[in-house]
Protein backbone atom coordinates (compact mmCIF):
# COMPACT_ATOMS: atom_id res chain seq x y z
CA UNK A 1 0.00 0.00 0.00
CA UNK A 2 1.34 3.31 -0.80
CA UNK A 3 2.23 5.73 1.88
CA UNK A 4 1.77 9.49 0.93
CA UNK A 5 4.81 11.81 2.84
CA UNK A 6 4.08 15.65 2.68
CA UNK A 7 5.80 16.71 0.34
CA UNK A 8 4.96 18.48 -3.67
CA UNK A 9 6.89 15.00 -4.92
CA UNK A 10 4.94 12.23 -2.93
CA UNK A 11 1.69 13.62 -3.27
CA UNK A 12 2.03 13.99 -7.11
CA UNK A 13 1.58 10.26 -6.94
CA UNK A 14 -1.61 10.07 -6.04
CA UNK A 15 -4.41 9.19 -8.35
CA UNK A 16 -7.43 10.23 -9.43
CA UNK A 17 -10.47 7.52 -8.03
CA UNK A 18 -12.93 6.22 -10.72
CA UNK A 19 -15.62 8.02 -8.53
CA UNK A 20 -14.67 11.21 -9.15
CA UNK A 21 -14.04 10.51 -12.56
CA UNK A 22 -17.41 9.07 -13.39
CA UNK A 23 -19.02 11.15 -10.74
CA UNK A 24 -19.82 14.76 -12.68
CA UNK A 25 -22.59 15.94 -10.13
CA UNK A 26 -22.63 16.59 -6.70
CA UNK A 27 -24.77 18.65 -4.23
CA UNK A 28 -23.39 20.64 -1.27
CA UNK A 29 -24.78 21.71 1.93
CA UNK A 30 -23.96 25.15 2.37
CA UNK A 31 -25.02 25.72 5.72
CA UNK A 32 -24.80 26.97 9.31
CA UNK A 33 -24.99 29.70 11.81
CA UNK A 34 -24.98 32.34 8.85
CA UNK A 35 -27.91 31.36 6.89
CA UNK A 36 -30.34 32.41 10.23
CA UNK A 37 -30.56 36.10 9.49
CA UNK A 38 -31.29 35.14 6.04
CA UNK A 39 -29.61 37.87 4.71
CA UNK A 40 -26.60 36.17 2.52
CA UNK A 41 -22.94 35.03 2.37
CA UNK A 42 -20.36 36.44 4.83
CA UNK A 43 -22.96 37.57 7.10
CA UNK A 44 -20.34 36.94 10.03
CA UNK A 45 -17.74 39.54 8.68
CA UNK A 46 -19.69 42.13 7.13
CA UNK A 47 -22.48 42.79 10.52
CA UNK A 48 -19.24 44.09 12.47
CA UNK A 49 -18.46 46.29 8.82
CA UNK A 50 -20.35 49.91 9.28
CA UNK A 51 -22.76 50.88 6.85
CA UNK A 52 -22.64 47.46 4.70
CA UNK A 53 -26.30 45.90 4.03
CA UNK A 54 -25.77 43.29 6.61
CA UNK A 55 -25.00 45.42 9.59
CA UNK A 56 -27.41 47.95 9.10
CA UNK A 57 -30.14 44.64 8.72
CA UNK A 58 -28.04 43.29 12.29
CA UNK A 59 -28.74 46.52 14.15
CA UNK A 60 -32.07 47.07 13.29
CA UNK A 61 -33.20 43.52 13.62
CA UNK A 62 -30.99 42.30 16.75
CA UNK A 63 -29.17 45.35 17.91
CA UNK A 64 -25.66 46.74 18.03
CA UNK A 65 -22.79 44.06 17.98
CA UNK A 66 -21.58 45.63 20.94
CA UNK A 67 -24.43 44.03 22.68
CA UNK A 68 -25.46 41.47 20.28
CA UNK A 69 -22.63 39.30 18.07
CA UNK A 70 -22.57 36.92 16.41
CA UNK A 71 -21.81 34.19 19.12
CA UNK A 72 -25.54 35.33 19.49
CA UNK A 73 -26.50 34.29 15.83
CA UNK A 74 -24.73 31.17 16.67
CA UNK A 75 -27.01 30.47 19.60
CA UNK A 76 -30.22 31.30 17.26
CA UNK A 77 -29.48 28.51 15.02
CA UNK A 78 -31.82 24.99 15.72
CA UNK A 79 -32.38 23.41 12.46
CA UNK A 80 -35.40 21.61 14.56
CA UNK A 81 -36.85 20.80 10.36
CA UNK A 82 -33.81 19.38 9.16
CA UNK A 83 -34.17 16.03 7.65
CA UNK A 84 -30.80 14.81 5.43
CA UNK A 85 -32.37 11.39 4.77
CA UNK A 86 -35.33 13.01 2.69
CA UNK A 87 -32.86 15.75 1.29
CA UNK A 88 -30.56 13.33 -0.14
CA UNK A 89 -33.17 10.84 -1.91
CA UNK A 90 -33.87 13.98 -3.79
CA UNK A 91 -30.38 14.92 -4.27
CA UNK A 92 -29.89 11.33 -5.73
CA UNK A 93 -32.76 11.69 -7.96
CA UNK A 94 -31.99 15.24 -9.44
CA UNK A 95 -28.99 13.29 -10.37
CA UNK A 96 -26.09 13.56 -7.40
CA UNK A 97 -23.32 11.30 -7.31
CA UNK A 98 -21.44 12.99 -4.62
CA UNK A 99 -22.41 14.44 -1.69
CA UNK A 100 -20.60 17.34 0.26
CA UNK A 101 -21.47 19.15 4.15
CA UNK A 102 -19.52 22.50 5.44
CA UNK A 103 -17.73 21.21 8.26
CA UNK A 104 -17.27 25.12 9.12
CA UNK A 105 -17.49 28.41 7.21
CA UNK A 106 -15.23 31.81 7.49
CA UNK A 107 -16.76 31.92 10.75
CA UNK A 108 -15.35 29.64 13.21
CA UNK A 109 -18.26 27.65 13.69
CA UNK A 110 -18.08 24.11 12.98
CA UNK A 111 -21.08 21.92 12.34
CA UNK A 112 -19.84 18.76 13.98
CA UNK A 113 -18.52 17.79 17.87
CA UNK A 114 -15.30 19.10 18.37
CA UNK A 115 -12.86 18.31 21.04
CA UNK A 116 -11.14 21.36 19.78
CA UNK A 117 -13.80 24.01 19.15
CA UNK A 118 -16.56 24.20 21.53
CA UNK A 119 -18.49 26.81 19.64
CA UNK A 120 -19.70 23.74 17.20
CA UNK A 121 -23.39 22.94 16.33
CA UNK A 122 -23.91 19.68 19.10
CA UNK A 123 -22.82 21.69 22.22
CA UNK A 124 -24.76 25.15 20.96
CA UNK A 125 -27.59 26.08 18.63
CA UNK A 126 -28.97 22.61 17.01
CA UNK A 127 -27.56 20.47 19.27
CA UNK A 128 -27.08 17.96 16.33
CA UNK A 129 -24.16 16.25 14.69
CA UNK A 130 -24.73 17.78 11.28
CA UNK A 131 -22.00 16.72 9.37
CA UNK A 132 -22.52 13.22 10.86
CA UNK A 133 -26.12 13.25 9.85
CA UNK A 134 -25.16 13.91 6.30
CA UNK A 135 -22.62 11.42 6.45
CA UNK A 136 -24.95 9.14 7.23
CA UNK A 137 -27.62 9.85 4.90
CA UNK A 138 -24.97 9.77 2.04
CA UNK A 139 -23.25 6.43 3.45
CA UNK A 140 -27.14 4.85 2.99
CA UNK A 141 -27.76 6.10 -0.52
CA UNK A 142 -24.09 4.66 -1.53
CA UNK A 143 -22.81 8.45 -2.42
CA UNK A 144 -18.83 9.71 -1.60
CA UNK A 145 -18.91 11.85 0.97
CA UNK A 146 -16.57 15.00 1.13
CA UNK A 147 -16.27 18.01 3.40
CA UNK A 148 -15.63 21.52 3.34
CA UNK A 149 -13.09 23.70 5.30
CA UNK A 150 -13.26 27.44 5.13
CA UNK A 151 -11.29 28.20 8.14
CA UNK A 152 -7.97 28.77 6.16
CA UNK A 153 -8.79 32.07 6.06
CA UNK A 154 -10.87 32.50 9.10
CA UNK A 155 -8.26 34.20 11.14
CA UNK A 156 -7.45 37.20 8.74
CA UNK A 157 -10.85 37.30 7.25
CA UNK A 158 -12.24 38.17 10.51
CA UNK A 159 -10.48 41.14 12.10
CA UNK A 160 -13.37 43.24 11.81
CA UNK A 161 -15.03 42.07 14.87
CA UNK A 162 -11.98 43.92 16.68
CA UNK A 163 -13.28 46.94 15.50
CA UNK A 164 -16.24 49.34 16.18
CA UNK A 165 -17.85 52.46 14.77
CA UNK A 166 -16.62 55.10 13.15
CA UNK A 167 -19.46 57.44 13.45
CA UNK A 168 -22.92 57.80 14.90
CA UNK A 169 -24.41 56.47 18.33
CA UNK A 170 -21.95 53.87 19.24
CA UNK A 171 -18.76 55.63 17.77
CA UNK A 172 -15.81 53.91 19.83
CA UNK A 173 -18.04 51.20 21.50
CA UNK A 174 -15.86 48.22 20.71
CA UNK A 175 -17.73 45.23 19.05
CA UNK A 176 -17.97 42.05 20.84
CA UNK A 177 -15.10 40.66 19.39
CA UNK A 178 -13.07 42.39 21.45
CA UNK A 179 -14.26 40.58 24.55
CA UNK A 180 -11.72 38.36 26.05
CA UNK A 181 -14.07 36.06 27.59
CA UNK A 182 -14.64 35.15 23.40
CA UNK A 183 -11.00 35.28 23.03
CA UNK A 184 -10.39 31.71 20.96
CA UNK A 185 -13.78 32.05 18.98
CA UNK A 186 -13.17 35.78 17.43
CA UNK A 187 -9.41 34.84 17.34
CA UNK A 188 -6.78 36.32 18.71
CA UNK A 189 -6.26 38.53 15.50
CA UNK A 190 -5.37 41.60 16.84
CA UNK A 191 -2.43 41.89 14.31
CA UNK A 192 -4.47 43.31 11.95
CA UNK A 193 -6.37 46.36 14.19
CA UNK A 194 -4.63 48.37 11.33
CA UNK A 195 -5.75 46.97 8.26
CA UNK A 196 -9.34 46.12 9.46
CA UNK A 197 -11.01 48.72 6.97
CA UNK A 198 -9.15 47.53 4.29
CA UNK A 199 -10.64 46.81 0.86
CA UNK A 200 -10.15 44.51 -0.82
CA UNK A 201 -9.93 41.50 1.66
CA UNK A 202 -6.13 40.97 1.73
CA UNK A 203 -4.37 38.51 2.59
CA UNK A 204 -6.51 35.27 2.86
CA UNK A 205 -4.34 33.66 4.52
CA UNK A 206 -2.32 34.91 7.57
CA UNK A 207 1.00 34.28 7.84
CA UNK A 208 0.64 33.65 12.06
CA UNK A 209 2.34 29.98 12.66
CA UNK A 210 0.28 29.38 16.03
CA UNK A 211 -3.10 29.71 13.13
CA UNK A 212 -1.35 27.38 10.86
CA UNK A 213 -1.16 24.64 13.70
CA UNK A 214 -4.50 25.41 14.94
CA UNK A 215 -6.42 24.74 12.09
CA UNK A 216 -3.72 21.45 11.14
CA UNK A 217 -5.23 20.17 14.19
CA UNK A 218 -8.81 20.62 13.14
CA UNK A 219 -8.36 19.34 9.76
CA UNK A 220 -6.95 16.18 11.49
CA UNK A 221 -9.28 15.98 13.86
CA UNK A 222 -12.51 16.21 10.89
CA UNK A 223 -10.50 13.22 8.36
CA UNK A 224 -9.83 11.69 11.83
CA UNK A 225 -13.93 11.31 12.61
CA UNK A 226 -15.14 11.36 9.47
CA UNK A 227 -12.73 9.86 6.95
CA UNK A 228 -13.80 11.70 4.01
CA UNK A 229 -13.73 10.99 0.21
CA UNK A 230 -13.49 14.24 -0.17
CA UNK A 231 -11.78 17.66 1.16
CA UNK A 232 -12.62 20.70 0.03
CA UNK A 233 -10.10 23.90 0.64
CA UNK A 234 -11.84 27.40 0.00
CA UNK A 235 -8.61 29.05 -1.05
CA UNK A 236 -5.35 27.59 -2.55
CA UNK A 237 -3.54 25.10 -0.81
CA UNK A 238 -2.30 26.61 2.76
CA UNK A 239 -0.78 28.64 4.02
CA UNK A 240 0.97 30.44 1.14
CA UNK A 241 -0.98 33.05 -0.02
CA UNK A 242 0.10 32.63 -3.49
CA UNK A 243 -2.77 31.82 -5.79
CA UNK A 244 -0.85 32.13 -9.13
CA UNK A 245 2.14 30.83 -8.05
CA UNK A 246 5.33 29.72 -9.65
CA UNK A 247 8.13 27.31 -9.56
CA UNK A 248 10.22 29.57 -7.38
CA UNK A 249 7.16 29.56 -4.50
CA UNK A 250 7.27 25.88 -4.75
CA UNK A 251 8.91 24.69 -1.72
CA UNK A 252 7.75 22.34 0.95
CA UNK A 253 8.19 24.45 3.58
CA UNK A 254 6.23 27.01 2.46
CA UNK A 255 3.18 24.64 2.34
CA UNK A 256 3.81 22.75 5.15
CA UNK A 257 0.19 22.84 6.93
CA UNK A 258 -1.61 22.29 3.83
CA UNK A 259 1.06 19.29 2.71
CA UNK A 260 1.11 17.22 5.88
CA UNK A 261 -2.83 18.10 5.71
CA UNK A 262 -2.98 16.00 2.50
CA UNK A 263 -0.89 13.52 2.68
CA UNK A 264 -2.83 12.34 6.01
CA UNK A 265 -6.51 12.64 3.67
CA UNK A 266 -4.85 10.23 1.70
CA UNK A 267 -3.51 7.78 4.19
CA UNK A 268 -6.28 7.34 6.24
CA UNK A 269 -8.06 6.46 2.96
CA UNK A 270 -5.50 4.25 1.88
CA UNK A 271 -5.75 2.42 5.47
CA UNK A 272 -9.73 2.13 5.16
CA UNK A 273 -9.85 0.63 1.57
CA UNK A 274 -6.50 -0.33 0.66
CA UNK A 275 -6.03 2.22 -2.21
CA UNK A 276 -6.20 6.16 -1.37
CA UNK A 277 -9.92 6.99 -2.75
CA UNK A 278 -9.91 10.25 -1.69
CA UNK A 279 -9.86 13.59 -3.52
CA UNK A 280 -8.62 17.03 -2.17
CA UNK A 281 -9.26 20.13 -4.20
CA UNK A 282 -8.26 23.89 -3.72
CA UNK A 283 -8.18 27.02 -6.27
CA UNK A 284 -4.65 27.35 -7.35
CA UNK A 285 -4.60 27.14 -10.87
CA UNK A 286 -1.02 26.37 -10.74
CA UNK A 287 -0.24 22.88 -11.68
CA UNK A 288 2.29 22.67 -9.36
CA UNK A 289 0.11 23.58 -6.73
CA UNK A 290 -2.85 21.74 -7.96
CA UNK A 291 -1.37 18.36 -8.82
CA UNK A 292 -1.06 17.28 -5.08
CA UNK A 293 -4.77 17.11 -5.72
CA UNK A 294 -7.95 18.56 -8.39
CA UNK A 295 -8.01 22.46 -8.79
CA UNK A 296 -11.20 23.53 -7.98
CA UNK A 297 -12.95 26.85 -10.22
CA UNK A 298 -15.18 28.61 -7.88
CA UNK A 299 -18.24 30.15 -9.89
CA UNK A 300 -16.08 29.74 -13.15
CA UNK A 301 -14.53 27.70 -16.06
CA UNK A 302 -12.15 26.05 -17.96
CA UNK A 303 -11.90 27.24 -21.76
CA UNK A 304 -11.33 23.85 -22.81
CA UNK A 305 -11.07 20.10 -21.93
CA UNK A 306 -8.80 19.87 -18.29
CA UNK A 307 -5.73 16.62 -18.61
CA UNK A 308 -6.91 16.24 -15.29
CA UNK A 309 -10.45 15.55 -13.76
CA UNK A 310 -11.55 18.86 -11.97
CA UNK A 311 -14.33 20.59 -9.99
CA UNK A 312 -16.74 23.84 -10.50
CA UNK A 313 -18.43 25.37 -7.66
CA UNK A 314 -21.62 26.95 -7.38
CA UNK A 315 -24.49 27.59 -6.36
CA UNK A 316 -28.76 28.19 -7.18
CA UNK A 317 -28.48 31.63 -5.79
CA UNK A 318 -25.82 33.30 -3.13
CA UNK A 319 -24.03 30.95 -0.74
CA UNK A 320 -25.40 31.44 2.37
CA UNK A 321 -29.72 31.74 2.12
CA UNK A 322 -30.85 35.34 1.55
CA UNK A 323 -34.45 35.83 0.87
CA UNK A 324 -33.91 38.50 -1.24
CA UNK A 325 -31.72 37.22 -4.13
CA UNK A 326 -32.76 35.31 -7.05
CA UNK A 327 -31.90 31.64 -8.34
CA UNK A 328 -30.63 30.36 -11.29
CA UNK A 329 -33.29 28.51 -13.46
CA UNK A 330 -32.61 24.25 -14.40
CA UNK A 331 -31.85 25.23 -17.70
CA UNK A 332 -28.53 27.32 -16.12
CA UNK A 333 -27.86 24.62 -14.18
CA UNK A 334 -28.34 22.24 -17.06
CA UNK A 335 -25.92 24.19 -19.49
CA UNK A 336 -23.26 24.61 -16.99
CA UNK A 337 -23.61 20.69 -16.11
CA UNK A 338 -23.29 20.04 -19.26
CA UNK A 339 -20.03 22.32 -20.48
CA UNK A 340 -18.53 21.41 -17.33
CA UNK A 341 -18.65 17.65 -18.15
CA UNK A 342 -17.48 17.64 -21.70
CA UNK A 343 -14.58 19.33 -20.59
CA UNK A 344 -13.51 16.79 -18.05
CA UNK A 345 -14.67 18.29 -14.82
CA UNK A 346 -17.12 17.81 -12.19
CA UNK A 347 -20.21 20.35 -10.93
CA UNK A 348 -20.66 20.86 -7.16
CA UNK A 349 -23.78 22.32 -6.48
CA UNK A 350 -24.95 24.43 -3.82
CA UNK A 351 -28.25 24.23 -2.65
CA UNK A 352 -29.90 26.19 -0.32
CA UNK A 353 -31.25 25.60 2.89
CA UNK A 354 -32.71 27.60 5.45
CA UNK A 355 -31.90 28.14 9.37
CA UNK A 356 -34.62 25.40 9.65
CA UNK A 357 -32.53 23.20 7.63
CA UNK A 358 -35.34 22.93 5.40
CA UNK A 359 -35.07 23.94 1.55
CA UNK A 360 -37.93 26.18 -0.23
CA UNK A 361 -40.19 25.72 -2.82
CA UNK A 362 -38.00 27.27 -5.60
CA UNK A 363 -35.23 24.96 -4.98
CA UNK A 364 -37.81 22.02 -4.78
CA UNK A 365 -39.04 22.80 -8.16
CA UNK A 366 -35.10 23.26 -9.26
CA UNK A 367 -34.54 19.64 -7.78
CA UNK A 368 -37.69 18.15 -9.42
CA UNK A 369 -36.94 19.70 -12.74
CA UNK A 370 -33.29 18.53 -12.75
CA UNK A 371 -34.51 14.71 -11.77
CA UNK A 372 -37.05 14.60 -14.77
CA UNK A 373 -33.50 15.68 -17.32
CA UNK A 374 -31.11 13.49 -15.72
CA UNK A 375 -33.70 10.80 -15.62
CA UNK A 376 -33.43 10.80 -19.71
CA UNK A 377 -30.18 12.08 -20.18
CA UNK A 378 -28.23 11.20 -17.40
CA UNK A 379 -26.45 8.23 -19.27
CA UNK A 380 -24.38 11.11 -21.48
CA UNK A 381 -23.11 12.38 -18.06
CA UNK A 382 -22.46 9.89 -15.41
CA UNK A 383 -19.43 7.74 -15.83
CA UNK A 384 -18.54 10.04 -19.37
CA UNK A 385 -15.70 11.49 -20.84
CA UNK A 386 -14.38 14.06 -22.76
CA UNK A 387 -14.69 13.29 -26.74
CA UNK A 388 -11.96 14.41 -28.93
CA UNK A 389 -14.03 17.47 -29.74
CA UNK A 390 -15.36 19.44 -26.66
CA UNK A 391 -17.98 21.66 -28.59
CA UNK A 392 -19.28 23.34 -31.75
CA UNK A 393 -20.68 26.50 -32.37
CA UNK A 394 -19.93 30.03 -31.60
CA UNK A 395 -21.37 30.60 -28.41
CA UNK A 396 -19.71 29.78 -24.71
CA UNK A 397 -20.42 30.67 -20.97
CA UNK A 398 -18.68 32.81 -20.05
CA UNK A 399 -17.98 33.03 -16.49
CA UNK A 400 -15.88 36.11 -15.36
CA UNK A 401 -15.39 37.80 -11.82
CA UNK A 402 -17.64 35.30 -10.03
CA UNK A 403 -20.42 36.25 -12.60
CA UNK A 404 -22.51 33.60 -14.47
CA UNK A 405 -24.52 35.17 -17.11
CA UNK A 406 -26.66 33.10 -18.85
CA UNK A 407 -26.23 32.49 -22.90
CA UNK A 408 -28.61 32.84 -26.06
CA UNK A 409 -27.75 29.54 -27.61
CA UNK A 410 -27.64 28.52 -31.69
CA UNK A 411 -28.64 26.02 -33.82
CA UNK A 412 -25.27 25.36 -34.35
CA UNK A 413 -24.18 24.77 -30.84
CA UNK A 414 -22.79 21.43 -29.42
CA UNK A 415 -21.73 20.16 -26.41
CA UNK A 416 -19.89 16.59 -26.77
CA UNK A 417 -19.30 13.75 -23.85
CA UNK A 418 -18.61 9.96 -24.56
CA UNK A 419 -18.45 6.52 -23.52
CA UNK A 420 -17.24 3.41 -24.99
CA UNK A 421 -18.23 3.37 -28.52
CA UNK A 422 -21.44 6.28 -28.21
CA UNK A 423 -20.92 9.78 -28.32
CA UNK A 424 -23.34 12.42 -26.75
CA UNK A 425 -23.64 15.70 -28.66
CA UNK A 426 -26.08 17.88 -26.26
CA UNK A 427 -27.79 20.09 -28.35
CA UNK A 428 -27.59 23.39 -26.95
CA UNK A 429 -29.99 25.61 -29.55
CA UNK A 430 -32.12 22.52 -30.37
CA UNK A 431 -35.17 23.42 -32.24
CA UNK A 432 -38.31 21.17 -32.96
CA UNK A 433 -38.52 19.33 -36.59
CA UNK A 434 -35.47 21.25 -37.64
CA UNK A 435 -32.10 19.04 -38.34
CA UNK A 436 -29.39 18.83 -35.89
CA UNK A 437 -25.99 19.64 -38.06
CA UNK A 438 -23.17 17.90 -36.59
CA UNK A 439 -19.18 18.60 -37.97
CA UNK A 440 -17.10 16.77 -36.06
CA UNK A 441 -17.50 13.16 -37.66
CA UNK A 442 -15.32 12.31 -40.16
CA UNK A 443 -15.98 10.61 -43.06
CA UNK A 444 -13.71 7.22 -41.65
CA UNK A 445 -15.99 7.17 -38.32
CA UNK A 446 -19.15 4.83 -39.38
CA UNK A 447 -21.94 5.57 -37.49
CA UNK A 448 -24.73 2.58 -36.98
CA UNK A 449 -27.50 4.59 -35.13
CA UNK A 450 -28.18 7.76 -34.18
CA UNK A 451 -30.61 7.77 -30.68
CA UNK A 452 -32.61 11.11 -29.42
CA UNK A 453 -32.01 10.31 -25.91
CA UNK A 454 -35.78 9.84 -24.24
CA UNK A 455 -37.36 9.20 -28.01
CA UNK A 456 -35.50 6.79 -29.71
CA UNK A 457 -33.53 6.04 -33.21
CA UNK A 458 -34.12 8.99 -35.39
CA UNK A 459 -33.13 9.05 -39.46
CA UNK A 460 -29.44 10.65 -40.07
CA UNK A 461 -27.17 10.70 -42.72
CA UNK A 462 -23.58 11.12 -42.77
CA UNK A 463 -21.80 12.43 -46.00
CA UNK A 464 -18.55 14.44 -46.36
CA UNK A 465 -17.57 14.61 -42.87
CA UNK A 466 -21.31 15.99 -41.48
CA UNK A 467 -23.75 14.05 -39.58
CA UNK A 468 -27.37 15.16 -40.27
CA UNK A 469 -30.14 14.20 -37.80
CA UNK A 470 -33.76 14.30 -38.38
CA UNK A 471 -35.14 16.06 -34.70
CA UNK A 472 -39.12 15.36 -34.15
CA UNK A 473 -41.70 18.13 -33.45
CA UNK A 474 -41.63 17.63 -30.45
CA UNK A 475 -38.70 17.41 -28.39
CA UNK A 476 -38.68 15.18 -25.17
CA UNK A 477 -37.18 18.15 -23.04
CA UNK A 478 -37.77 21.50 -22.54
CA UNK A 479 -34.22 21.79 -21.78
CA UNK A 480 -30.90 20.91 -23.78
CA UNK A 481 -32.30 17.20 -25.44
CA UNK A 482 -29.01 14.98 -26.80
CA UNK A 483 -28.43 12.23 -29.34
CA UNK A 484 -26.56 9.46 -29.14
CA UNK A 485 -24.21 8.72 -31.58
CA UNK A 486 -23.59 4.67 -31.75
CA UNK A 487 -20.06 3.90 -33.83
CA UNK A 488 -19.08 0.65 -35.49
């Protein structure tokens, strides 16, 4: 059995599982203390920022953070509705082959029993095991089951609660954070009480050394209890803060934490099955950086087929439950599913839950609309791969700055996946009784059948290198529909 050191040359070795590979959907939880105002994503940082939406919503709904913080939010949260087992036999059906839980967020707060970290969700607010739960509930319907770490950053990210107004009625009233009594929750961070104002957020990562061993303890202590098949960094791979890094940043030292972080992932997998099944992923598009594990594109893309299986994050609307902001409709999820596969990678998908732990009706419908697709055309996605043409046409997502604008598809666009001896061209600009046009066969390739996924064979003819397919009136989706291509 091989035996992973920590180190950029040992953990090149590793390989990528057949689960991953095949899976190309997953569905991540999200979720925890932050989602109970309801109010969005980094709820815990910007409520101790003056003026931002979030704190003026905290003061006027809870009070000053003086007086009420968020170790108060914390205490709000109960999740008495949450029910994983019913969650994830939808998540199965809309087509999820991997499941993923927040083990803790940004904001200290870890959804699991920690020796460590008593501010966690069994000893205050639910009172559950939540990542255990999920565990479970994935472990029943046969899914991998990966975690998410977000405390990286956690210490830097969060030196605002240090800080107080500037102006108004509680000018110089420090916020909570400055309690001592809250000392190890709010972190000791007052290294930054000069740079708390500063925009942007820089650096993610902090360069303290008694951090760095903190949260290598955590990290062992979650693989430790949970053994996951998956770990999720939200940053590059710590602690160096160098997201575009180069060959003269690559030195073991200078990852230490995040190296002796992965090499244990992949150990304590090897130990349980005999083979290292895990995955780690993190957002340093260097390869150097990101061959220790899968590079992971938050809210973005690759412009063309990855050599190595990766992962896309997003989510149905913002990341933390705000009832104010709007989702993204099946069809977005559908397209992105579907460029994200052909070019070799995998789509984790957020969706939202409330403080209840319940989900809402919108992402019901989202998850009901995605099981009826994937119950036709999930054969040209799970267990696929990348064809030796990714796409046709002339028009692409395009995903820039954490923006995901949708796309006015042609005719002429194609998506392509494959799998043994069929290949799936997704049909992005379908339209009923028309021809689909394909360019990418050559005249050597004989063809046998051609199959509209959820109708059946369908007349084609293939002359001078294009493949002509006869589409019906009426298409069996209202979404992207795809033939099946059989080769001799």
């Amino acid at each position: 059995m091989k035996k992973y050191e920590a180190s950029f040359d040992s953990l090149y070795q590793h390989e990528y599982p057949e689960w991953f590979r095949d899976a190309k959907f997953g569905i991540w939880s999200h979720w925890g203390p932050q989602s109970v105002p309801m109010c969005g994503d980094w709820y815990a940082r910007n409520m101790y920022v003056q003026g931002t939406p979030q704190y003026l919503y905290h003061i006027r709904h809870y009070g000053h953070p003086s007086k009420f913080g968020y170790k108060d939010i914390c205490a709000l949260w109960k999740a008495e509705r949450f029910d994983p087992e019913r969650l994830m036999e939808k998540y199965v059906k809309a087509g999820a082959r991997y499941f993923v839980a927040q083990a803790m967020h940004h904001d200290h707060f870890f959804n699991y029993d920690s020796r460590i970290n008593p501010m966690n969700s069994v000893q205050v607010g639910p009172h559950k095991d939540i990542v255990g739960l999920w565990k479970a509930a994935a472990e029943k319907h046969g899914l991998p089951f990966g975690v998410t770490e977000h405390l990286g950053a956690s210490f830097s990210w969060w030196r605002v609660n240090k800080g107080c107004d500037s102006y108004g009625p509680y000018k110089g009233v420090p916020y909570d954070g400055n309690d001592p009594a809250w000392r190890h929750f709010y972190h000791d961070n007052y290294e930054y009480a000069d740079h708390i104002n500063d925009w942007p957020f820089r650096p993610w990562y902090t360069a303290n050394e008694k951090f760095h061993a903190y949260w290598k303890q955590c990290m062992f202590e979650l693989i430790d209890k949970y053994a996951p098949d998956l770990l999720y960094s939200d940053g590059a791979l710590p602690f160096n803060d160098q997201w575009t890094a180069d060959e003269k940043y690559m030195l073991d030292d200078r990852y230490r934490e995040g190296l002796e972080v992965v090499a244990h992932l992949y150990n304590r997998s090897a130990a349980l099955h005999g083979e290292n099944r895990a995955v780690y992923t993190q957002k340093s598009r260097y390869e150097g950086v990101y061959r220790v594990g899968v590079l992971d594109v938050e809210r973005g893309l690759l412009d063309k087929a990855g050599e190595y299986p990766w992962q896309t994050d997003t989510c149905i609307g913002g990341w933390f439950y705000d009832a104010k902001a709007a989702y993204k409709t099946p069809r977005e999820i559908i397209d992105i599913l579907i460029d994200v596969t052909s070019k070799n990678g995998c789509l984790l998908l957020n969706i939202l839950q409330k403080p209840d732990g319940s989900i809402d009706d919108e992402a019901e419908y989202i998850l009901d609309e995605l099981a009826a697709w994937y119950q036709t055309h999930g054969e040209a996605i799970y267990g696929s791969r990348p064809w030796k043409t990714v796409s046709e046409g002339t028009s692409f997502l395009n995903f820039k700055d954490y923006r995901e604008d949708a796309v006015q598809w042609n005719p002429s666009d194609v998506r392509y996946t494959c799998r043994g001896n069929t290949v799936f061209a997704f049909l992005m600009g379908a339209q009923p009784g028309q021809s689909a046009v394909l360019r990418s066969f050559h005249e050597g390739e004989h063809i046998r059948a051609v199959r509209l996924l959820g109708v059946g064979e369908v007349p084609f003819a293939h002359q001078f290198g294009v493949l002509t397919a006869q589409m019906p009136a009426r298409l069996p989706t209202q979404y992207v529909p795809c033939l099946a291509v059989i080769l001799e």
